[in-house]
PDB file of N, CA and C in Angstrom:
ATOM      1  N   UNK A   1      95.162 126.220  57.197  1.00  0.00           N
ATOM      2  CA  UNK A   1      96.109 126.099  58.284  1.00  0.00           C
ATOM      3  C   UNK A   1      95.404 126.071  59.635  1.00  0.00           C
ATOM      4  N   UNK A   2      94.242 127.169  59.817  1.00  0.00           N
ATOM      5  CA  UNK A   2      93.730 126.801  60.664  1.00  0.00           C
ATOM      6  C   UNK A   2      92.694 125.419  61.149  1.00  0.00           C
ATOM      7  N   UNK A   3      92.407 124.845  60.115  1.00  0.00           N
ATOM      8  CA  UNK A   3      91.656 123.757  60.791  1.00  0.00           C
ATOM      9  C   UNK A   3      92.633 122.270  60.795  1.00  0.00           C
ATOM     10  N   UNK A   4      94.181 122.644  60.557  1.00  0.00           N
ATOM     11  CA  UNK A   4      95.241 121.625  60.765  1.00  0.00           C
ATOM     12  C   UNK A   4      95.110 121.566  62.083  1.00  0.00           C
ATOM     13  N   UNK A   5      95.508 123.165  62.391  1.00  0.00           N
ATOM     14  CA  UNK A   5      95.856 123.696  64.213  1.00  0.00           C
ATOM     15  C   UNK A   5      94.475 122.902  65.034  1.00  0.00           C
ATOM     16  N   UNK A   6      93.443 123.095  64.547  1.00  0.00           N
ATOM     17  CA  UNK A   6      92.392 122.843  65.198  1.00  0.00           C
ATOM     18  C   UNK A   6      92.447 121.259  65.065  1.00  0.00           C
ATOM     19  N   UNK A   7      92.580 120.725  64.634  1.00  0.00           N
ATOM     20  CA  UNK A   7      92.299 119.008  64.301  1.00  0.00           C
ATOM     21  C   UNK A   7      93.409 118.497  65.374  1.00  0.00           C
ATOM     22  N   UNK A   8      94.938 119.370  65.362  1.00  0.00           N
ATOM     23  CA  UNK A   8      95.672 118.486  65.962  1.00  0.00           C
ATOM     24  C   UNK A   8      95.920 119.189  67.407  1.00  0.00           C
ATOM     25  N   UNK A   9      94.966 120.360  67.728  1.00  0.00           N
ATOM     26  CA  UNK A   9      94.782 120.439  69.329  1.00  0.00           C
ATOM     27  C   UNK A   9      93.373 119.666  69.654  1.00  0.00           C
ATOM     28  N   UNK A  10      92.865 119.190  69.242  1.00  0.00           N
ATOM     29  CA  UNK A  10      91.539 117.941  69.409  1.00  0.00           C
ATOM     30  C   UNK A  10      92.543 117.181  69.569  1.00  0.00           C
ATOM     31  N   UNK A  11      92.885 116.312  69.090  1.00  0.00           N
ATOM     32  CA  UNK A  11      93.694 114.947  69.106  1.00  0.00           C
ATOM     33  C   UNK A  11      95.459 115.163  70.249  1.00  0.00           C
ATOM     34  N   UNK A  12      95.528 116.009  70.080  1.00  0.00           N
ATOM     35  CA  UNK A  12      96.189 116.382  71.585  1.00  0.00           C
ATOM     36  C   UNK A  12      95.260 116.014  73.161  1.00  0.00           C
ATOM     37  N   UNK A  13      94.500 116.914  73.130  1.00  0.00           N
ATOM     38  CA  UNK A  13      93.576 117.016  74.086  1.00  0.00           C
ATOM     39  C   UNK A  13      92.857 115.785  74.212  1.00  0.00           C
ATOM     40  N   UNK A  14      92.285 115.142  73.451  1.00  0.00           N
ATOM     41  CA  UNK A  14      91.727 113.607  73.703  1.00  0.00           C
ATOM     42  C   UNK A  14      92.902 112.729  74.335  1.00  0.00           C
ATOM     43  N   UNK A  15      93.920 112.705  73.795  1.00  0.00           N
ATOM     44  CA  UNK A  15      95.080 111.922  74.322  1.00  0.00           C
ATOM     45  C   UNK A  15      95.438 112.184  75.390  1.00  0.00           C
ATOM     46  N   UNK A  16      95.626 113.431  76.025  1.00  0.00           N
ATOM     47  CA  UNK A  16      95.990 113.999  77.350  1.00  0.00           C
ATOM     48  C   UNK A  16      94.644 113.206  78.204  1.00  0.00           C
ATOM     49  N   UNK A  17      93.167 113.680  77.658  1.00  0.00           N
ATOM     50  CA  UNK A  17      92.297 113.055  78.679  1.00  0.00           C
ATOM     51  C   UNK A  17      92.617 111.512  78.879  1.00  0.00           C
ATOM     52  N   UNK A  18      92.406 110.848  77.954  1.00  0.00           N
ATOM     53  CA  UNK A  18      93.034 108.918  77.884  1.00  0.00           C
ATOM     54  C   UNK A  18      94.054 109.318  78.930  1.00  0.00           C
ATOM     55  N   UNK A  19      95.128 109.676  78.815  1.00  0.00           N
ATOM     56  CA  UNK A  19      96.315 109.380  79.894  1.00  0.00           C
ATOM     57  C   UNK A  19      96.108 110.020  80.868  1.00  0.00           C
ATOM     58  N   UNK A  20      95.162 110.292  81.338  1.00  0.00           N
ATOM     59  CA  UNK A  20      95.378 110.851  82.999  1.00  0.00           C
ATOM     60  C   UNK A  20      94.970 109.776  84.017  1.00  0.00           C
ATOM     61  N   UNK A  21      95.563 109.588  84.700  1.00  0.00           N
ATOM     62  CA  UNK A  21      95.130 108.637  86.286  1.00  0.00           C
ATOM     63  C   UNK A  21      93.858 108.434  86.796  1.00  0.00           C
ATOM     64  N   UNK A  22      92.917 107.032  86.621  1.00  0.00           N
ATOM     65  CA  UNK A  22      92.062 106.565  86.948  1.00  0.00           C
ATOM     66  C   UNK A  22      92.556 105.931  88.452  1.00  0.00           C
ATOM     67  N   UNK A  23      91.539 106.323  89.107  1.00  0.00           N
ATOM     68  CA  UNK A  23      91.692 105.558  90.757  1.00  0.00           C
ATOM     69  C   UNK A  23      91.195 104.461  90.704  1.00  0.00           C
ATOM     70  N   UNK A  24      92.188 103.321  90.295  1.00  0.00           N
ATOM     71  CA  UNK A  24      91.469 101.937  90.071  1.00  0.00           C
ATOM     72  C   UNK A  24      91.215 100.992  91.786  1.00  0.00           C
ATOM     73  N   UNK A  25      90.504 101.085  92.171  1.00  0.00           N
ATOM     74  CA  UNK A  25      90.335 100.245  93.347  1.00  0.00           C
ATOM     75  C   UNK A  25      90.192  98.744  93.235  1.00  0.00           C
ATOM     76  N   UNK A  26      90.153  98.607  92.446  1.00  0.00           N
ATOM     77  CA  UNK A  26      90.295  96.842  92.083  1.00  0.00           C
ATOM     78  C   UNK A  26      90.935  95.798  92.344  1.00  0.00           C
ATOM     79  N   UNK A  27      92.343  96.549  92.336  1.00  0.00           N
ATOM     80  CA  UNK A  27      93.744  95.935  92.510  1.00  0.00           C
ATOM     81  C   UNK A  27      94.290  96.036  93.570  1.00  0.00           C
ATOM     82  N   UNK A  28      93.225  96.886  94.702  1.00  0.00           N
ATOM     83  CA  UNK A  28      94.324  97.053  96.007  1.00  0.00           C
ATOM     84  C   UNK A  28      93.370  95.672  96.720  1.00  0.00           C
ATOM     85  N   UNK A  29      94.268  95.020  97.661  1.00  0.00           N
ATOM     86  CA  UNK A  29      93.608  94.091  98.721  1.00  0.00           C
ATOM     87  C   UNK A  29      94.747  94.047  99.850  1.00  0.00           C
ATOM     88  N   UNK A  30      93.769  93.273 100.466  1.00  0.00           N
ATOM     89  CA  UNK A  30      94.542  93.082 101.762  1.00  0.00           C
ATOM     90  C   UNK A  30      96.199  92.606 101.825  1.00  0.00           C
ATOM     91  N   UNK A  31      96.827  93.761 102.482  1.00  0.00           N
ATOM     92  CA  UNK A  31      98.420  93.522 102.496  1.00  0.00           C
ATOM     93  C   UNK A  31      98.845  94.382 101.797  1.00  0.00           C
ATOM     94  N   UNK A  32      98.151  95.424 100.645  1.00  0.00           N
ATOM     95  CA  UNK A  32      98.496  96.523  99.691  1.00  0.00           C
ATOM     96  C   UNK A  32      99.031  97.693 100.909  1.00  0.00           C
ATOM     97  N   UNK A  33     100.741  98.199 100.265  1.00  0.00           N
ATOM     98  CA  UNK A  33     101.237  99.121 100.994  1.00  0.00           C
ATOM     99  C   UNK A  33     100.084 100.549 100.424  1.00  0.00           C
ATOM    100  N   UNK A  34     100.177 101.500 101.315  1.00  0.00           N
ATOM    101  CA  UNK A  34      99.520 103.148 100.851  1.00  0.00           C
ATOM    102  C   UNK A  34     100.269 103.734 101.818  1.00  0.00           C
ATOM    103  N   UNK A  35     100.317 105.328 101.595  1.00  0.00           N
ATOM    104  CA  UNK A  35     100.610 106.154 101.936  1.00  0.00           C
ATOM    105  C   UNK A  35      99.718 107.167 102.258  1.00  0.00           C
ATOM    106  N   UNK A  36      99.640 107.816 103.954  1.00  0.00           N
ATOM    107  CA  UNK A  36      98.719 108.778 104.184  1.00  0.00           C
ATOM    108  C   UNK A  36      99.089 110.034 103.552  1.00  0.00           C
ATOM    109  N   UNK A  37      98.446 110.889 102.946  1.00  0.00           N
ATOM    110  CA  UNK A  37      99.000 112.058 102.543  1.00  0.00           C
ATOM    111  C   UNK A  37      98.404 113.442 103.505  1.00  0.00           C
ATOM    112  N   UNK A  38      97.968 114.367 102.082  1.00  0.00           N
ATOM    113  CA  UNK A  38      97.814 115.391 103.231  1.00  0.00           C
ATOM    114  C   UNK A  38      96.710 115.650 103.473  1.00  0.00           C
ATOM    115  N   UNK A  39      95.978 116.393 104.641  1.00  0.00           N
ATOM    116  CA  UNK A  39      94.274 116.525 104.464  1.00  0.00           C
ATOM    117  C   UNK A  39      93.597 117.467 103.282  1.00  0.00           C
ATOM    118  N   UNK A  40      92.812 117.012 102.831  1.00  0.00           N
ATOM    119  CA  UNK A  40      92.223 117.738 102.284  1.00  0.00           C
ATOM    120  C   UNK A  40      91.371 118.925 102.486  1.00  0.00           C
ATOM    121  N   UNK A  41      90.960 118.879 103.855  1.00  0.00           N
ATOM    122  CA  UNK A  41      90.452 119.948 104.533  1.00  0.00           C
ATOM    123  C   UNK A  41      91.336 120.262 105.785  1.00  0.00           C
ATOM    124  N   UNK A  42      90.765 120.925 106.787  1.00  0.00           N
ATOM    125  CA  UNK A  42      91.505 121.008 107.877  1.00  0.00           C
ATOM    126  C   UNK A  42      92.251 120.010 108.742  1.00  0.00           C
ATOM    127  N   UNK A  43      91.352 118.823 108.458  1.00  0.00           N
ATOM    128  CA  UNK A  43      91.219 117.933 109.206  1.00  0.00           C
ATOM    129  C   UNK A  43      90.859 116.548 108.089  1.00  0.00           C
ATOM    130  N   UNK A  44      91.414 115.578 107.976  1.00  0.00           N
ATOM    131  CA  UNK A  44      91.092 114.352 107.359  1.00  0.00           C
ATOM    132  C   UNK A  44      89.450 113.843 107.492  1.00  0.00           C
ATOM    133  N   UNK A  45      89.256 114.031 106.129  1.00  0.00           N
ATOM    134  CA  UNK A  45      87.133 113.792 105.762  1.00  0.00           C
ATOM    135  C   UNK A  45      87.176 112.116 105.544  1.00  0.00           C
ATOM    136  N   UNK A  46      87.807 111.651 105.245  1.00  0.00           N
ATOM    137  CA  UNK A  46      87.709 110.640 104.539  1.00  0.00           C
ATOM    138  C   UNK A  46      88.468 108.999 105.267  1.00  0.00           C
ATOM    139  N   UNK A  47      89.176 109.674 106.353  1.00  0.00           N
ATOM    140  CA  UNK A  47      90.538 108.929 107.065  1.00  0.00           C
ATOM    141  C   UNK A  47      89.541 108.911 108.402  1.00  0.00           C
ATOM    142  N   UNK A  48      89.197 108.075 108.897  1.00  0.00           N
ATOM    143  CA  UNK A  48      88.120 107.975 110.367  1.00  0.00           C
ATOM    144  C   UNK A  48      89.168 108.288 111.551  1.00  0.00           C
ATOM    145  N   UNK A  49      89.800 109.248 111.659  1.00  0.00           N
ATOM    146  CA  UNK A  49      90.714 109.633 112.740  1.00  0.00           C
ATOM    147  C   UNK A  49      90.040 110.187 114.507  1.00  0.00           C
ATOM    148  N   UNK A  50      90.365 109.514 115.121  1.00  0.00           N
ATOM    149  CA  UNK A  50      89.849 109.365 116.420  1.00  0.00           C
ATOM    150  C   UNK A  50      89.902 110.499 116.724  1.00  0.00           C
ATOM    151  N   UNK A  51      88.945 110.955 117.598  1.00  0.00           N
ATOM    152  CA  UNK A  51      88.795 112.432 118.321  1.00  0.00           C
ATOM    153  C   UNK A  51      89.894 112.980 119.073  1.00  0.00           C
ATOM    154  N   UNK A  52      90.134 113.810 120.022  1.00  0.00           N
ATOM    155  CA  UNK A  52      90.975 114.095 120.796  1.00  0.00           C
ATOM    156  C   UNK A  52      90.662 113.670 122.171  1.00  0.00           C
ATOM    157  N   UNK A  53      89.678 113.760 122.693  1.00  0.00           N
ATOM    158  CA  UNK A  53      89.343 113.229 123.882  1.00  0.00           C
ATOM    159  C   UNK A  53      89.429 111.137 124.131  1.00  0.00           C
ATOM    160  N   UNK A  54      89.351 110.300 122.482  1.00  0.00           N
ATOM    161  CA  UNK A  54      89.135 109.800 122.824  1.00  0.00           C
ATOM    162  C   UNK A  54      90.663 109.408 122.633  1.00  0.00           C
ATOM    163  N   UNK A  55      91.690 109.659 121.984  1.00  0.00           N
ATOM    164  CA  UNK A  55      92.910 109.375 121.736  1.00  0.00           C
ATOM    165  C   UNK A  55      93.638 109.419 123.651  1.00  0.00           C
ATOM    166  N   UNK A  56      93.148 110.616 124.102  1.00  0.00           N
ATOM    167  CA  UNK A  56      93.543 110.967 125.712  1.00  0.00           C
ATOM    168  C   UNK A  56      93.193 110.075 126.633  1.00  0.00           C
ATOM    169  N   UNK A  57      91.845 109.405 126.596  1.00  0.00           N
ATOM    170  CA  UNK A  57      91.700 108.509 127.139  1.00  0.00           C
ATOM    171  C   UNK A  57      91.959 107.425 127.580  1.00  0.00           C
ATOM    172  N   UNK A  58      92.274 106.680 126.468  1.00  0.00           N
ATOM    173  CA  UNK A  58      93.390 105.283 126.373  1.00  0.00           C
ATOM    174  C   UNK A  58      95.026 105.780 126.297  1.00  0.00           C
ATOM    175  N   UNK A  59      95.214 107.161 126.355  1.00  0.00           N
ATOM    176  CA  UNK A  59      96.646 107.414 127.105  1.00  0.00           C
ATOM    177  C   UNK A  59      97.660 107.488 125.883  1.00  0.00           C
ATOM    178  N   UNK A  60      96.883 107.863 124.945  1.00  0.00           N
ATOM    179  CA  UNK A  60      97.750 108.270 123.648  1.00  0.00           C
ATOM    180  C   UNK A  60      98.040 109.715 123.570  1.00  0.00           C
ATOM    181  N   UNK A  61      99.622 110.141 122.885  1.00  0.00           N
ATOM    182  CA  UNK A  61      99.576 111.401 122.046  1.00  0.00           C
ATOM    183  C   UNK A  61      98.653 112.172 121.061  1.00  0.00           C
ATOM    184  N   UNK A  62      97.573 112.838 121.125  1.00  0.00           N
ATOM    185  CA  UNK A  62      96.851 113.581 120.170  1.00  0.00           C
ATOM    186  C   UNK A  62      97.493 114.730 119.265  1.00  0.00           C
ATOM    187  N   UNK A  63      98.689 114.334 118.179  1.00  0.00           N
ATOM    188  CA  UNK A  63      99.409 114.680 117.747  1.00  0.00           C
ATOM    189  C   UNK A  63      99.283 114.432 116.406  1.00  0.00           C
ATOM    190  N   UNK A  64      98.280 114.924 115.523  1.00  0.00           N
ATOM    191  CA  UNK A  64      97.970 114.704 114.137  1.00  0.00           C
ATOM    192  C   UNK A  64      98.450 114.947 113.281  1.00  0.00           C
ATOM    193  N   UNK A  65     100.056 115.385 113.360  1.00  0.00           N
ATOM    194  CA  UNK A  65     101.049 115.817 112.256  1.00  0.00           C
ATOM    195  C   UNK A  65     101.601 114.351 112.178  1.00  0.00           C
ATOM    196  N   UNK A  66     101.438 113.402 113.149  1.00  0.00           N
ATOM    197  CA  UNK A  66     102.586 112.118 112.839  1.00  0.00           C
ATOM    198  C   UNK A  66     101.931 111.546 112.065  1.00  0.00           C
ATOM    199  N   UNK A  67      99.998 111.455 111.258  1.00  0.00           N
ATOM    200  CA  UNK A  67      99.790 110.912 110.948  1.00  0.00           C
ATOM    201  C   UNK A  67     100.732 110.901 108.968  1.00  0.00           C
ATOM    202  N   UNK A  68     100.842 112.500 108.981  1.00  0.00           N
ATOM    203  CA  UNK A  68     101.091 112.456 107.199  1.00  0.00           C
ATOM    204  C   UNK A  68     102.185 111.676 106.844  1.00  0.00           C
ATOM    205  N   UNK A  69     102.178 111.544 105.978  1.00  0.00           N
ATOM    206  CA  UNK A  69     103.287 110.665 104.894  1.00  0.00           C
ATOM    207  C   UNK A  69     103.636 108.983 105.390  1.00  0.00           C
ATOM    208  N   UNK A  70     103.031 108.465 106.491  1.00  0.00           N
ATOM    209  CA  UNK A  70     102.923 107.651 107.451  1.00  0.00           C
ATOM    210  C   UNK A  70     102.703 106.526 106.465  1.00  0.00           C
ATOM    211  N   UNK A  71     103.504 104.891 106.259  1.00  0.00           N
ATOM    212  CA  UNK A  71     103.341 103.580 105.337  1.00  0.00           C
ATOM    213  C   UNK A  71     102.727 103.088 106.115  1.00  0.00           C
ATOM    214  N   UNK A  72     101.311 102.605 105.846  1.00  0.00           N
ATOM    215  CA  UNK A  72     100.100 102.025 105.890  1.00  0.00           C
ATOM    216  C   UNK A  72      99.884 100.870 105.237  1.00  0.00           C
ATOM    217  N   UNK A  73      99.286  99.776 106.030  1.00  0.00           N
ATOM    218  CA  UNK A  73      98.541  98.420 105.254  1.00  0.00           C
ATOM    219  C   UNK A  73      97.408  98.343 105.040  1.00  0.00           C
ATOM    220  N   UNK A  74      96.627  97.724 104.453  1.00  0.00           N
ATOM    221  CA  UNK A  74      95.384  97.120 104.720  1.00  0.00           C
ATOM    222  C   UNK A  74      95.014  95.767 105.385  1.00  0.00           C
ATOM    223  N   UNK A  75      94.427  96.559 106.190  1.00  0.00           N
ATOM    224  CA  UNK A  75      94.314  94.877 106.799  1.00  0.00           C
ATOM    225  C   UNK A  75      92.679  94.197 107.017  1.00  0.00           C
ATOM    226  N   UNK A  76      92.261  94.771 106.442  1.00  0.00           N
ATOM    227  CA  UNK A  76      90.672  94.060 106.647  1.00  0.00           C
ATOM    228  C   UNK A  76      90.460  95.394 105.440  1.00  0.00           C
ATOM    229  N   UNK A  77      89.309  94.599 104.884  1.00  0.00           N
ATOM    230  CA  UNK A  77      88.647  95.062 103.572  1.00  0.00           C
ATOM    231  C   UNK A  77      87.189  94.960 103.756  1.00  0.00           C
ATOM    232  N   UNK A  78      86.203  95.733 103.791  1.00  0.00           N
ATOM    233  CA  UNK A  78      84.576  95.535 104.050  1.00  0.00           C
ATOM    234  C   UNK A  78      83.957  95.740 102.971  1.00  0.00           C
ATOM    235  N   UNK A  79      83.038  95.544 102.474  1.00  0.00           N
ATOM    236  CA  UNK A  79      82.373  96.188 101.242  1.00  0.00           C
ATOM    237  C   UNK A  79      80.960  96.342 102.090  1.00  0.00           C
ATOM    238  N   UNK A  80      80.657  98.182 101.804  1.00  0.00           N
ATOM    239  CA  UNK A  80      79.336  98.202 102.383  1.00  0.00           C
ATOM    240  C   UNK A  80      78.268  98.169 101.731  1.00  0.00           C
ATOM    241  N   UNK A  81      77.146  97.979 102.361  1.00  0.00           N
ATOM    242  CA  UNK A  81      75.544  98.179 101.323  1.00  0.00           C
ATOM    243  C   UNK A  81      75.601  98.981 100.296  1.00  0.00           C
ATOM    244  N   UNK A  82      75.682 100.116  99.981  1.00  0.00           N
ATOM    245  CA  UNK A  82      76.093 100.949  99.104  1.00  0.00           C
ATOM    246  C   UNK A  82      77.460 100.429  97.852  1.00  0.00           C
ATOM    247  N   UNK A  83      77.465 100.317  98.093  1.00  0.00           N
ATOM    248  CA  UNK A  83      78.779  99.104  97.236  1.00  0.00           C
ATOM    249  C   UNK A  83      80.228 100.142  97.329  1.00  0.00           C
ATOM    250  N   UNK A  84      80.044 100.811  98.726  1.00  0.00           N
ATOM    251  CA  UNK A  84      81.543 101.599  99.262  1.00  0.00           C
ATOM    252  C   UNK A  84      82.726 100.706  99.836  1.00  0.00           C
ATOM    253  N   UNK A  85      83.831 100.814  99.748  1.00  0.00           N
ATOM    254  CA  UNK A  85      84.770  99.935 100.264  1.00  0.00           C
ATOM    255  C   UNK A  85      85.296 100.755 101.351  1.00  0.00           C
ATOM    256  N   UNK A  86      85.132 100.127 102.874  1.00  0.00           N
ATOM    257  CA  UNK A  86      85.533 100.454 104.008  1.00  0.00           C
ATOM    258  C   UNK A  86      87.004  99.639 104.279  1.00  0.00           C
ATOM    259  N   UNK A  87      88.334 100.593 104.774  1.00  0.00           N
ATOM    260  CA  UNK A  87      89.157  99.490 105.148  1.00  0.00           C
ATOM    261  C   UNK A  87      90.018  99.641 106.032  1.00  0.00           C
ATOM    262  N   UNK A  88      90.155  98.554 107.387  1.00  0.00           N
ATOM    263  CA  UNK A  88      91.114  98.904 107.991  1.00  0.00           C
ATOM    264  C   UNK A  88      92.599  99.198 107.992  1.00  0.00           C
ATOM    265  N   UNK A  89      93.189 100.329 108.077  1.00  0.00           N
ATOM    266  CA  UNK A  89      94.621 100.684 107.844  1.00  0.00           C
ATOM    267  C   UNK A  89      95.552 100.328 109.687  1.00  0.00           C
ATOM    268  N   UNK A  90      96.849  99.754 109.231  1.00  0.00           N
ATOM    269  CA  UNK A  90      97.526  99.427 110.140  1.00  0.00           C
ATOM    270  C   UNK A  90      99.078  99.714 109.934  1.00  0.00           C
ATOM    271  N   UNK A  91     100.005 100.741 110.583  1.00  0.00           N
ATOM    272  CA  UNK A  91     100.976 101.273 110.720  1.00  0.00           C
ATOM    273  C   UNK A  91     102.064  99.994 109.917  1.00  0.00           C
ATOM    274  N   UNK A  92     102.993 100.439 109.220  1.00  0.00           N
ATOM    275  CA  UNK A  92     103.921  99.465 108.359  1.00  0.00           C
ATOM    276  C   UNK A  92     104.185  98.820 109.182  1.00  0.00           C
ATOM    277  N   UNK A  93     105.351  99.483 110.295  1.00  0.00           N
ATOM    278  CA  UNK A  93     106.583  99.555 111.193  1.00  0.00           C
ATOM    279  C   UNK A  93     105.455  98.887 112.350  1.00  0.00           C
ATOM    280  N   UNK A  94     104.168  98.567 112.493  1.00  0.00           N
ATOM    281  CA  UNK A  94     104.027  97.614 113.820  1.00  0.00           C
ATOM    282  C   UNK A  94     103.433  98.788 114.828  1.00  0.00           C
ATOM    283  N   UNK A  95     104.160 100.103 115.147  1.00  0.00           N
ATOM    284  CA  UNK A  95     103.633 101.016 115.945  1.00  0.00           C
ATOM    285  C   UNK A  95     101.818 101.161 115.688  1.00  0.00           C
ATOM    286  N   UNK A  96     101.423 101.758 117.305  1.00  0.00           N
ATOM    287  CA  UNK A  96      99.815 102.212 117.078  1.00  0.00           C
ATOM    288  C   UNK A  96     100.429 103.541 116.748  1.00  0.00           C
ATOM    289  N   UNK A  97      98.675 104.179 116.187  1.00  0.00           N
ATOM    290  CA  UNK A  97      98.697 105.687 115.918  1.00  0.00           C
ATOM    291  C   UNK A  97      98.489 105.979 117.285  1.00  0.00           C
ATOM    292  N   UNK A  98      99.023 107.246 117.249  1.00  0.00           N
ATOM    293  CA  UNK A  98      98.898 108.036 118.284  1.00  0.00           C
ATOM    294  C   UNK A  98      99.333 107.585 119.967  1.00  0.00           C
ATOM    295  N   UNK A  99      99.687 106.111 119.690  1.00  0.00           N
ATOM    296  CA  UNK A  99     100.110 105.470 120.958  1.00  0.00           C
ATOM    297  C   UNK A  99      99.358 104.712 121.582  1.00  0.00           C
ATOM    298  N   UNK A 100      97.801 104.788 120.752  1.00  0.00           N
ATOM    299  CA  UNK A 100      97.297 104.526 121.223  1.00  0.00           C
ATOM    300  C   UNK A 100      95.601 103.249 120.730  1.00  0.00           C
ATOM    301  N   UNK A 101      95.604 103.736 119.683  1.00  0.00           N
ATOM    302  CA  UNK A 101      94.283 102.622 118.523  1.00  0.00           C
ATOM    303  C   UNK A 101      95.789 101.764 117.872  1.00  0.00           C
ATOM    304  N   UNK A 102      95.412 101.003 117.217  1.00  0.00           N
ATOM    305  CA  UNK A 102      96.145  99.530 116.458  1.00  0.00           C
ATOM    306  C   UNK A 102      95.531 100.349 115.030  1.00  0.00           C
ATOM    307  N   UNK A 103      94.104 100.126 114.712  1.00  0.00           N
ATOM    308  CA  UNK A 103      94.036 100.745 112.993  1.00  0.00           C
ATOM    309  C   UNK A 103      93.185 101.670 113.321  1.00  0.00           C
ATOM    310  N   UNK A 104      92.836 102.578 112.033  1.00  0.00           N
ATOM    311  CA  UNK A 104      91.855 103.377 111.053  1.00  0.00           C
ATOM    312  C   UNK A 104      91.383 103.061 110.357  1.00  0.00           C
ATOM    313  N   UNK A 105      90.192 103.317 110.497  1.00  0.00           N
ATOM    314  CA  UNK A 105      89.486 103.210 109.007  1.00  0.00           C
ATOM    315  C   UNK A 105      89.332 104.377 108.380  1.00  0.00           C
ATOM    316  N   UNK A 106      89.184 103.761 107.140  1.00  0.00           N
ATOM    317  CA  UNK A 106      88.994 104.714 105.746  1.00  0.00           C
ATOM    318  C   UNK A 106      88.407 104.470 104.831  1.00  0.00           C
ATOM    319  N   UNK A 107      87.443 105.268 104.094  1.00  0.00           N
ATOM    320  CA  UNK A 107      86.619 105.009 102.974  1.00  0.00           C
ATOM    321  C   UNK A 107      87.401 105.186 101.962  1.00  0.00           C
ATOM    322  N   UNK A 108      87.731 104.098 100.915  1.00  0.00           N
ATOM    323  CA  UNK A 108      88.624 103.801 100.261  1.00  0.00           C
ATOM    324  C   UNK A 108      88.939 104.332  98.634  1.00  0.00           C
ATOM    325  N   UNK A 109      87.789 104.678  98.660  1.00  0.00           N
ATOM    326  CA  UNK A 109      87.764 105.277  97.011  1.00  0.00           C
ATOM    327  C   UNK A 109      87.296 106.844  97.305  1.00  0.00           C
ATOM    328  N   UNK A 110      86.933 107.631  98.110  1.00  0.00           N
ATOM    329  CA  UNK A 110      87.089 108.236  98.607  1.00  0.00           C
ATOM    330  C   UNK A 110      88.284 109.340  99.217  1.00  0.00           C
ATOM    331  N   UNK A 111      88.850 108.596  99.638  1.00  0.00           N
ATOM    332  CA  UNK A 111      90.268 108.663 100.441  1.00  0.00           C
ATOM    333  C   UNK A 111      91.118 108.872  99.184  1.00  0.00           C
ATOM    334  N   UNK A 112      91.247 108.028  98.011  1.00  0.00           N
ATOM    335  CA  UNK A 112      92.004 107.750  97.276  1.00  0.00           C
ATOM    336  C   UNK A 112      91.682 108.719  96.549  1.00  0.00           C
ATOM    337  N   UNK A 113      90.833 109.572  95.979  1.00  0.00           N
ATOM    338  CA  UNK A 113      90.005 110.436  95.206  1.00  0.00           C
ATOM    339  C   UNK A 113      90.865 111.618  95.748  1.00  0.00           C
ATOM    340  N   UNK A 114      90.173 111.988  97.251  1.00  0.00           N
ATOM    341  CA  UNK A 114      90.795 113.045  97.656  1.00  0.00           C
ATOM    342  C   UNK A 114      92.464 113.402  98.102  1.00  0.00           C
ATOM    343  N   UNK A 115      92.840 112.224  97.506  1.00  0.00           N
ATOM    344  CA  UNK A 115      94.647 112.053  97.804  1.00  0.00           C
ATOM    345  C   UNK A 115      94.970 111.874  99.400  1.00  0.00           C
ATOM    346  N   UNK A 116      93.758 111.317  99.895  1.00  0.00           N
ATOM    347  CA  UNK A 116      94.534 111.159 101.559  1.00  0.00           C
ATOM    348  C   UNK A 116      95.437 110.119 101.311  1.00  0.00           C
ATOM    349  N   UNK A 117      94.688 109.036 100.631  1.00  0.00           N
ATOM    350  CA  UNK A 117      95.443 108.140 101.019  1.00  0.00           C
ATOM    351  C   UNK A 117      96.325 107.871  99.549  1.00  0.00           C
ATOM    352  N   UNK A 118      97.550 107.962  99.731  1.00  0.00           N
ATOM    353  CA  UNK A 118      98.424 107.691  98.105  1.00  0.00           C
ATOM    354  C   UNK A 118      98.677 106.077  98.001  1.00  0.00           C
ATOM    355  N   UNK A 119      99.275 105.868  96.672  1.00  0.00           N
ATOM    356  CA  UNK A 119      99.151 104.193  96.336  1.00  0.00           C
ATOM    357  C   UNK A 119     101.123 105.015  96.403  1.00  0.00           C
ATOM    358  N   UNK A 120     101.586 103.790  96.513  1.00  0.00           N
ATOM    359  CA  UNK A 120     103.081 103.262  96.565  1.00  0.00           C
ATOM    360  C   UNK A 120     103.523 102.943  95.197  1.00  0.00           C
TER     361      UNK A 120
END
């Protein structure tokens, strides 16, 4: 009896690993909706979010709660030396962030890893 129990919590457990969520980056391109989520640290590691001084400058709100849950595009796609995917993000609705930049960038598999950025 016990090596039933044991055979069919193996074959449980393999199946659970198969079905868990791969971050496929393959399939997103330019025009793919995302969703900003929440930081992973204090402050977004992964989301290239403008400083505070420099958001003040060009006469924007430095108000980093409007960024969460925020519908995002892609609008330019880079692939860097490293074979990292850099990409510019641009507000659904047309608005700048903060009042003040047009996009963000974000390291894309990265971002997606650490749940900043969610798929739709």
């Amino acid at each position: 009896m016990k090596t039933v129990l044991t055979a069919l919590y193996f074959f449980c457990g393999v199946t659970l690993l198969q079905a868990s969520p791969t971050t496929e980056i393959d399939d997103l391109e330019v025009g793919s909706v995302l969703m900003i989520g929440s930081p992973s640290a204090n402050l977004y590691e992964h989301i290239e979010v403008p400083r505070m001084n420099f958001i003040i400058k060009k006469g924007g709100i430095p108000n980093y709660k409007t960024l969460f849950e925020s519908k995002v595009i892609i609008s330019k796609m880079e692939e860097m030396p490293d074979g990292s995917k850099v990409v510019h993000l641009k507000r659904k609705n047309g608005k700048r962030f903060f009042n003040s930049h047009s996009y963000i960038k974000a390291k894309l598999k990265e971002a997606l890893d650490a749940e900043e950025l969610v798929r739709l």
